[in-house]
Protein backbone atom coordinates (compact mmCIF):
# COMPACT_ATOMS: atom_id res chain seq x y z
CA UNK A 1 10.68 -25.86 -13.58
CA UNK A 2 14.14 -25.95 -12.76
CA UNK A 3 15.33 -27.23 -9.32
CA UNK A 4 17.46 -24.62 -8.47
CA UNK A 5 16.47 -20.94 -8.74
CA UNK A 6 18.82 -19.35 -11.82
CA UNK A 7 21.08 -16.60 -11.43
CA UNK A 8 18.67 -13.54 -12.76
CA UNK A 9 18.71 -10.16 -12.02
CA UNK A 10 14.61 -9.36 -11.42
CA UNK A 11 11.97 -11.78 -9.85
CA UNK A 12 8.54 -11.48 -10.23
CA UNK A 13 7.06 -12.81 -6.09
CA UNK A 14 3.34 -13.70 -6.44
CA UNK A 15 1.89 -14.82 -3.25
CA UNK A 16 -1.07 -17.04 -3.47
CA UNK A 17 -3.67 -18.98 -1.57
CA UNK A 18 -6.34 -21.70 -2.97
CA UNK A 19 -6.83 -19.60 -6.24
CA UNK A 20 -4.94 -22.00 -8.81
CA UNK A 21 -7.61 -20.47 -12.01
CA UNK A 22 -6.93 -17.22 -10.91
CA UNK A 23 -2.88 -17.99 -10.81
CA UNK A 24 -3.51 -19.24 -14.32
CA UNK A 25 -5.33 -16.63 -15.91
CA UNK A 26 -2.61 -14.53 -14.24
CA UNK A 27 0.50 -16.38 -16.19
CA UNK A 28 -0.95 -16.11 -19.01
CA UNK A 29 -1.16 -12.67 -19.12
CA UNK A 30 2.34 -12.60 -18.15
CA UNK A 31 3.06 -14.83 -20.63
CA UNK A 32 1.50 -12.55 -23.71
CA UNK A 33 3.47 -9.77 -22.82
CA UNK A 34 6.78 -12.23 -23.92
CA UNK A 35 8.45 -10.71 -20.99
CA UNK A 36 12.34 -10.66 -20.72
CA UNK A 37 14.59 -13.70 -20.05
CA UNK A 38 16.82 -12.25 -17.34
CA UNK A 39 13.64 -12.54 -14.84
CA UNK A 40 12.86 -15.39 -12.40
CA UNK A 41 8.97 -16.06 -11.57
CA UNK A 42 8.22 -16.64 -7.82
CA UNK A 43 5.35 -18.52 -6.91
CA UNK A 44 5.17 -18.62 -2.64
CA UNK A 45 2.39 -20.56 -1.99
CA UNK A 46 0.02 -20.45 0.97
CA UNK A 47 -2.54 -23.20 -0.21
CA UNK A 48 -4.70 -26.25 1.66
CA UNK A 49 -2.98 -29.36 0.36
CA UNK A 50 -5.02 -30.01 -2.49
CA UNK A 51 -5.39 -26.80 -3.83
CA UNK A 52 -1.41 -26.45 -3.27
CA UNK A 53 -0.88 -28.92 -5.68
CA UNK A 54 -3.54 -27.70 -8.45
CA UNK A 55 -1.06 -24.51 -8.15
CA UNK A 56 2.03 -26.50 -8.02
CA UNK A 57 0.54 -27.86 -11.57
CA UNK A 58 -0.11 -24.25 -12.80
CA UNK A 59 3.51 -23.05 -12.23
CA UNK A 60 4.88 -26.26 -13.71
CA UNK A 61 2.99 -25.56 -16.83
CA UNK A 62 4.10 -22.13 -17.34
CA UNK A 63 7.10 -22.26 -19.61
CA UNK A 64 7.59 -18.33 -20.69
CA UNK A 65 9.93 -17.53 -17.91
CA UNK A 66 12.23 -19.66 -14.81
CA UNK A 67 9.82 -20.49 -12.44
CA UNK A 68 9.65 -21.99 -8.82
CA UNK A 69 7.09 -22.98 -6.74
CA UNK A 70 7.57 -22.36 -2.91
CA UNK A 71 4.88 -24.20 -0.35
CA UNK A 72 4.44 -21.82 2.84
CA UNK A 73 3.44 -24.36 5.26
CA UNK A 74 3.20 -21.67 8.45
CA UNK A 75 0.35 -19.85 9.12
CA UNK A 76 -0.91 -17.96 6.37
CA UNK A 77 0.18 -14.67 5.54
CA UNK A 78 1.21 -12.48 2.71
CA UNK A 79 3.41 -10.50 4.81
CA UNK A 80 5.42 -13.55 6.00
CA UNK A 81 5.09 -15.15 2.42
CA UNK A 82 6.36 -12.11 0.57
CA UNK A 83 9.38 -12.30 3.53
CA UNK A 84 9.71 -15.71 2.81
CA UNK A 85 10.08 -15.23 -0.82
CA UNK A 86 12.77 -12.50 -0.39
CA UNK A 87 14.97 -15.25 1.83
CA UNK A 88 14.76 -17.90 -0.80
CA UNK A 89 15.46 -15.80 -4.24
CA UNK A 90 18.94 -15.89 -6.11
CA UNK A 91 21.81 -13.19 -4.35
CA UNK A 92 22.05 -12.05 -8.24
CA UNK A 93 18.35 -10.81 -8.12
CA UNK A 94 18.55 -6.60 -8.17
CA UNK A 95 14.88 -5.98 -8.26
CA UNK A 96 12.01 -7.54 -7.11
CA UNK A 97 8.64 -7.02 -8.46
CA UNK A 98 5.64 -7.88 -6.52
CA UNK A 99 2.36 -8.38 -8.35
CA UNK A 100 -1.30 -10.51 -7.32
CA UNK A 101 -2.32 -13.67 -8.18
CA UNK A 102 -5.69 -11.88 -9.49
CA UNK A 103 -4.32 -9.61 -12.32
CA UNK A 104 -3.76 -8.68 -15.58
CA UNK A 105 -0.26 -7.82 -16.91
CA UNK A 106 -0.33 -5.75 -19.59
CA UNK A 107 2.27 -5.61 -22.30
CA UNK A 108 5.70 -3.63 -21.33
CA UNK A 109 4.56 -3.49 -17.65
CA UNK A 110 8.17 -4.98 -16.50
CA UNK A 111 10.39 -3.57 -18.62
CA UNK A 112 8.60 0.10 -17.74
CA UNK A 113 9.40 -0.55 -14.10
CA UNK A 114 12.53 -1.86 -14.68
CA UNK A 115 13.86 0.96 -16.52
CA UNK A 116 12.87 3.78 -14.32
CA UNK A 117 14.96 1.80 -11.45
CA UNK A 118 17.98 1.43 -13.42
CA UNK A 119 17.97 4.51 -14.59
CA UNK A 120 16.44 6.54 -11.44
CA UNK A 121 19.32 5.85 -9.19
CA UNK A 122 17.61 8.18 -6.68
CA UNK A 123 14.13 6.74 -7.15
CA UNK A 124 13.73 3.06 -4.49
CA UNK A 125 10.51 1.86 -5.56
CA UNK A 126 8.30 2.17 -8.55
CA UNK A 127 4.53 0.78 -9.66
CA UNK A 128 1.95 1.34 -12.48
CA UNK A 129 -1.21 2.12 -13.14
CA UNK A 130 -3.46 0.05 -11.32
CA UNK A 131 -6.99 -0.52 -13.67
CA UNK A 132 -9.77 -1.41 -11.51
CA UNK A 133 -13.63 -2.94 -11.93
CA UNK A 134 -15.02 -0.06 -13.02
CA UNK A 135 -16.93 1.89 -9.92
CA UNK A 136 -19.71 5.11 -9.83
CA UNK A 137 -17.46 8.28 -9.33
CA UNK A 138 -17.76 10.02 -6.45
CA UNK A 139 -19.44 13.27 -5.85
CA UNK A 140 -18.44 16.76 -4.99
CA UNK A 141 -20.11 16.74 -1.93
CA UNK A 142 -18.76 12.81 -1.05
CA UNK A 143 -15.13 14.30 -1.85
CA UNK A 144 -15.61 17.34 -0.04
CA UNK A 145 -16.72 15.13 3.25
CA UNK A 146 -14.12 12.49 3.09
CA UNK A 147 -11.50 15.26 3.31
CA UNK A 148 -13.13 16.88 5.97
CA UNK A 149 -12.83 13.75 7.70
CA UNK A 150 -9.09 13.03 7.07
CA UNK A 151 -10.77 10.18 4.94
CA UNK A 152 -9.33 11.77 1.77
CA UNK A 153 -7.10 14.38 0.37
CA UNK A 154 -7.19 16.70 -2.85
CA UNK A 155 -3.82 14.75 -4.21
CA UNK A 156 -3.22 10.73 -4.67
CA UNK A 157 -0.87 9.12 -3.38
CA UNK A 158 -0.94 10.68 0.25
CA UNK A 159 -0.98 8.90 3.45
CA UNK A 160 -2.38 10.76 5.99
CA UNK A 161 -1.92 11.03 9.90
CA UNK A 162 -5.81 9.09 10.23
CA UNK A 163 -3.90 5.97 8.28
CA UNK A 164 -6.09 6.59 5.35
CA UNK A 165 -4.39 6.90 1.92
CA UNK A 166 -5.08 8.13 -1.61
CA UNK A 167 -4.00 6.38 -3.90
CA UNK A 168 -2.10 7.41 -7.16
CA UNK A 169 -2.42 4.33 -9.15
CA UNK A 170 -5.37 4.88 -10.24
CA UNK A 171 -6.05 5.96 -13.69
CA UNK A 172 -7.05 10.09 -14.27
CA UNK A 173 -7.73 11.99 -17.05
CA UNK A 174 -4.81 13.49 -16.67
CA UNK A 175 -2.44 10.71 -17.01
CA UNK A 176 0.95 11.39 -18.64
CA UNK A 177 3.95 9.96 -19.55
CA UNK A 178 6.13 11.45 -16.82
CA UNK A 179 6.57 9.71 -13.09
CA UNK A 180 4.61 10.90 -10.46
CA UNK A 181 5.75 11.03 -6.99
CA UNK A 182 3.41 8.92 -4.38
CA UNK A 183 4.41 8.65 -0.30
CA UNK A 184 3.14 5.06 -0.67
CA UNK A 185 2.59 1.55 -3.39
CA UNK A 186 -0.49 -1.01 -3.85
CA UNK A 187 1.39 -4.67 -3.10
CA UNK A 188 -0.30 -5.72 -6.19
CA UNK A 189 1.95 -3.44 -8.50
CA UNK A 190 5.04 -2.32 -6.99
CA UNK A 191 8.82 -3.00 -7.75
CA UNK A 192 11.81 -2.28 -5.38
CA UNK A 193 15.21 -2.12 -5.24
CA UNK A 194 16.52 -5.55 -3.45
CA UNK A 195 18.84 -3.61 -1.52
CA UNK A 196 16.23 -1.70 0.09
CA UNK A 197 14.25 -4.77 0.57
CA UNK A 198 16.66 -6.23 2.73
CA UNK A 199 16.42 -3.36 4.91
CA UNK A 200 13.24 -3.34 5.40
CA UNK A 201 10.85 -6.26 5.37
CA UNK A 202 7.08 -6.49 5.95
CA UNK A 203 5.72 -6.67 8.66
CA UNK A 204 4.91 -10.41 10.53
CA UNK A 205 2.73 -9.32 12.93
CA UNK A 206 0.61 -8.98 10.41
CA UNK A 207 -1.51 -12.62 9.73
CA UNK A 208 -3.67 -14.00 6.81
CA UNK A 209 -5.25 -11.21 4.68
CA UNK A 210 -2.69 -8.67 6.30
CA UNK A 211 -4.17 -5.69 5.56
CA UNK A 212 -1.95 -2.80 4.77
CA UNK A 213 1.14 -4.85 4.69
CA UNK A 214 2.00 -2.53 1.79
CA UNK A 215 1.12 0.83 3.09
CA UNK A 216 3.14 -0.15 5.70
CA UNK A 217 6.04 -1.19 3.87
CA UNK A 218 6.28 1.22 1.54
CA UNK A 219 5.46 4.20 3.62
CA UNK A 220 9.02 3.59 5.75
CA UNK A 221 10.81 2.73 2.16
CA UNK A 222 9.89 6.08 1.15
CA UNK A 223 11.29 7.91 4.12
CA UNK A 224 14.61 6.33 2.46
CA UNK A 225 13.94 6.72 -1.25
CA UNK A 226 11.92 8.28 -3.75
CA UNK A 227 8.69 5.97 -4.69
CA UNK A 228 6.95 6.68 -7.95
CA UNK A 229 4.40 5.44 -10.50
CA UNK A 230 5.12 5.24 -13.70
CA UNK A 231 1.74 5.38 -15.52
CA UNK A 232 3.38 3.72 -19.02
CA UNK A 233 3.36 0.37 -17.04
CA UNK A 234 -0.40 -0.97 -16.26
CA UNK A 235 -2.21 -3.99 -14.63
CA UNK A 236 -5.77 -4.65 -13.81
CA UNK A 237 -6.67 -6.01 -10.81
CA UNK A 238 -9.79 -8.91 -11.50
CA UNK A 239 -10.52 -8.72 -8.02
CA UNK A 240 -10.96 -12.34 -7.15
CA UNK A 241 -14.10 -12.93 -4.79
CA UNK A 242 -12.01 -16.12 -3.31
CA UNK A 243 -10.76 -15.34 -0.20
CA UNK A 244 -11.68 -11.99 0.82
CA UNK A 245 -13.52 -11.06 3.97
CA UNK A 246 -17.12 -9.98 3.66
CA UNK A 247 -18.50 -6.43 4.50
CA UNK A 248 -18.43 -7.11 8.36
CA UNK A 249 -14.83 -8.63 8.81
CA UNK A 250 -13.26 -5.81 6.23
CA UNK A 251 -14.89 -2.98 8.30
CA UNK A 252 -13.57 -4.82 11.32
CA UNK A 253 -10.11 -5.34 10.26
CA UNK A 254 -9.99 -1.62 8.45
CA UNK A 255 -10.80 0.01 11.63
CA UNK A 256 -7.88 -2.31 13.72
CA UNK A 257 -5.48 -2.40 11.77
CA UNK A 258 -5.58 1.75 10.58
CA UNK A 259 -5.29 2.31 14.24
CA UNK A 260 -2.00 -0.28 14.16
CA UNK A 261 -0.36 1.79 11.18
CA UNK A 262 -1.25 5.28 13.12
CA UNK A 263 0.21 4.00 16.56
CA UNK A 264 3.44 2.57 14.07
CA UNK A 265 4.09 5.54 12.19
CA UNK A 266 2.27 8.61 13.73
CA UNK A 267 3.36 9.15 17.38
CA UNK A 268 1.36 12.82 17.93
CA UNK A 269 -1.65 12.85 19.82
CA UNK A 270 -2.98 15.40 16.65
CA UNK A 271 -2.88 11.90 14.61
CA UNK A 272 -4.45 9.90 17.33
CA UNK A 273 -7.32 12.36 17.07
CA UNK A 274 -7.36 12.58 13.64
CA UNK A 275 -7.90 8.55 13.55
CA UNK A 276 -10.92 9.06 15.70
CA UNK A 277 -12.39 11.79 13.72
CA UNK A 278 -11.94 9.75 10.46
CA UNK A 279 -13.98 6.70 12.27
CA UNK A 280 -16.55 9.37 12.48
CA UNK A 281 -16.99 10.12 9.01
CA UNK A 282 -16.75 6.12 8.59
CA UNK A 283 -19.76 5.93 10.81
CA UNK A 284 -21.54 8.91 8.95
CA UNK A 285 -20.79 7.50 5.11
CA UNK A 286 -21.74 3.97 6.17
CA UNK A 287 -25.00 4.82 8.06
CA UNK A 288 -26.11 7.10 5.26
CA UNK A 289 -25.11 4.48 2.72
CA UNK A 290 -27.57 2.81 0.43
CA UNK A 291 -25.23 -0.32 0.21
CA UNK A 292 -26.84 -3.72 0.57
CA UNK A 293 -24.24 -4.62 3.03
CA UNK A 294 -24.62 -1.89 4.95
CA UNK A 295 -25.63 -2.92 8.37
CA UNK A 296 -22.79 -5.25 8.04
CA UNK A 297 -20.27 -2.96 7.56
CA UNK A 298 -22.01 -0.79 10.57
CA UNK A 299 -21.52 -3.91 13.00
CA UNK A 300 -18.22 -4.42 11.75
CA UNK A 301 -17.16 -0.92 12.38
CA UNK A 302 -18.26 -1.42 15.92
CA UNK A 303 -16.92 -4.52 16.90
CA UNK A 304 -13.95 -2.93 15.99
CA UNK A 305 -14.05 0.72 17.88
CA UNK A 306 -14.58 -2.02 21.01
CA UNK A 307 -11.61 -3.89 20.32
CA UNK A 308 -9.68 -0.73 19.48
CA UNK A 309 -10.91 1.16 23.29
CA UNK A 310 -9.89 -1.91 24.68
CA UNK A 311 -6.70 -2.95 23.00
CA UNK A 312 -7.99 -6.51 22.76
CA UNK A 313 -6.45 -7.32 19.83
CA UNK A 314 -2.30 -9.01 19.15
CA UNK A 315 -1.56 -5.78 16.93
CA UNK A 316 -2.88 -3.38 19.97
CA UNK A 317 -0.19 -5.30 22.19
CA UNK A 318 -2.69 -6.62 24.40
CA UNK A 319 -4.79 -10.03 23.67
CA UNK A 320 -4.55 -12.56 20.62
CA UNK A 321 -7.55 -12.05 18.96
CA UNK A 322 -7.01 -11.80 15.05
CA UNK A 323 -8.72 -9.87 12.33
């Protein structure tokens, strides 16, 4: 691992916290697809002490690209980590692609991206295909409901005023080689141009988990520049259970933090409204649900409609309670 970063044009930033196997079975994906040599890998790392340096270990045994391992020693974050990340890569670095520490890279993936932003010049930010555990389709009827309650919408990649999104990284059976145009990008596959990046950084108000740190990012990016998924380039997401809130603290922190993205990005009182309508069809699917977790998910949802009404929360502007 070299001491000093080298003078590349691309970086891949993962950010990562007490998952060293995951990190692993991550590189080694990357490392199959024999990716190119002009590319730096960025490893910020969030970690308790001794699982910082089982990670340290995993990026000094990865040999298929330049690598660095960065300890983040503040409060954990993957907003300030990916920020942090930005400050410390090479000024020759042109594009930066962000990817998990839970996924699998499939071959081509960074050369795909790469070559729709050098030859795009109007296009900012690009990501793949995004292959998930797979998961019951929903019906009709669910479809037809979720839109009703600004939950959904008939086309992917829309964010709507509610601060729900669709995505379109997910695969269809309509999936073709041409780009597709999305208002938004999953953090765990999207590439941007640095320039545009140093414009606009994520967001540090949001802590730990922060949740929709790439909505958020990538919804003002594409106010600037064209965002798109190119469906040639494809990951899948494992989905690490380590470190991710159970039913109760996700419905909690869903419910907070939408309301933070509306109040950021949708100043109308039609969008404030439609945010409260959407918690009712939240309240509706979860009550009719036949989820194990269900009740959890119910009290979460609560707990955070209270903290919402009273703005006791550091993202509302009022209190420092953190989701």
């Amino acid at each position: 691992m070299p001491s000093q970063p080298p003078d590349v044009s691309e970086a891949v930033v993962i950010c990562t916290r007490n998952r060293p196997e995951e990190l692993r079975r991550t590189l080694d994906s990357l490392a199959a697809c024999s990716p190119g040599t002009d590319l730096l890998l960025a490893v910020i790392d969030a970690s308790d002490a001794e699982e910082r340096a089982r990670t340290r270990s995993v990026v000094d045994g990865f040999d298929a690209l330049p690598s660095v391992h960065w300890p983040h020693t503040d409060a954990p974050s993957s907003a300030r980590q990916r920020n942090a990340a930005l400050d410390r890569l090479p000024p020759s670095v042109e594009i930066v692609h962000f990817i998990d520490d839970d996924v699998t890279v499939h071959d081509g993936y960074f050369e795909a991206l790469s070559a729709v932003l050098r030859t795009e010049p109007e296009v900012g930010g690009v990501g793949g295909i995004v292959l998930e555990p797979s998961k019951d389709a929903p019906s009709a009827r669910s479809e037809r409901l979720r839109r009703l309650f600004f939950l959904g919408h008939a086309e992917g990649g829309r964010v709507l005023p509610s601060g729900c999104a669709t995505s379109a990284q997910h695969p269809s059976p309509t999936d073709a080689s041409e780009l597709r145009d999305t208002e938004w990008l999953s953090g765990c596959s999207s590439s941007y141009r640095r320039t545009l990046l140093e414009q606009h950084r994520f967001d540090e108000a949001l802590t730990g988990y922060s949740m929709l740190e790439d909505l958020d990012l990538s919804y003002r990016i594409q106010r600037q520049a064209r965002l798109v998924v190119q469906p040639e380039a494809r990951l899948t997401h494992r989905r690490s259970p380590r470190n991710r809130f159970d039913a109760e603290r996700y419905s909690y922190a869903l419910t907070v933090h939408r309301r933070w993205f509306v109040e950021k990005h949708f100043g109308a009182l039609g969008s404030r409204l439609a945010y409260w309508w959407s918690l009712v069809g939240r309240l509706f699917a979860i009550a009719t649900s036949s989820a194990h977790n269900r009740n959890a998910a119910l009290r979460g949802l609560l707990r955070g409609l209270q903290t919402v009404w009273t703005r006791a929360h550091s993202l509302l502007h009022s209190g420092p309670v953190d989701a």
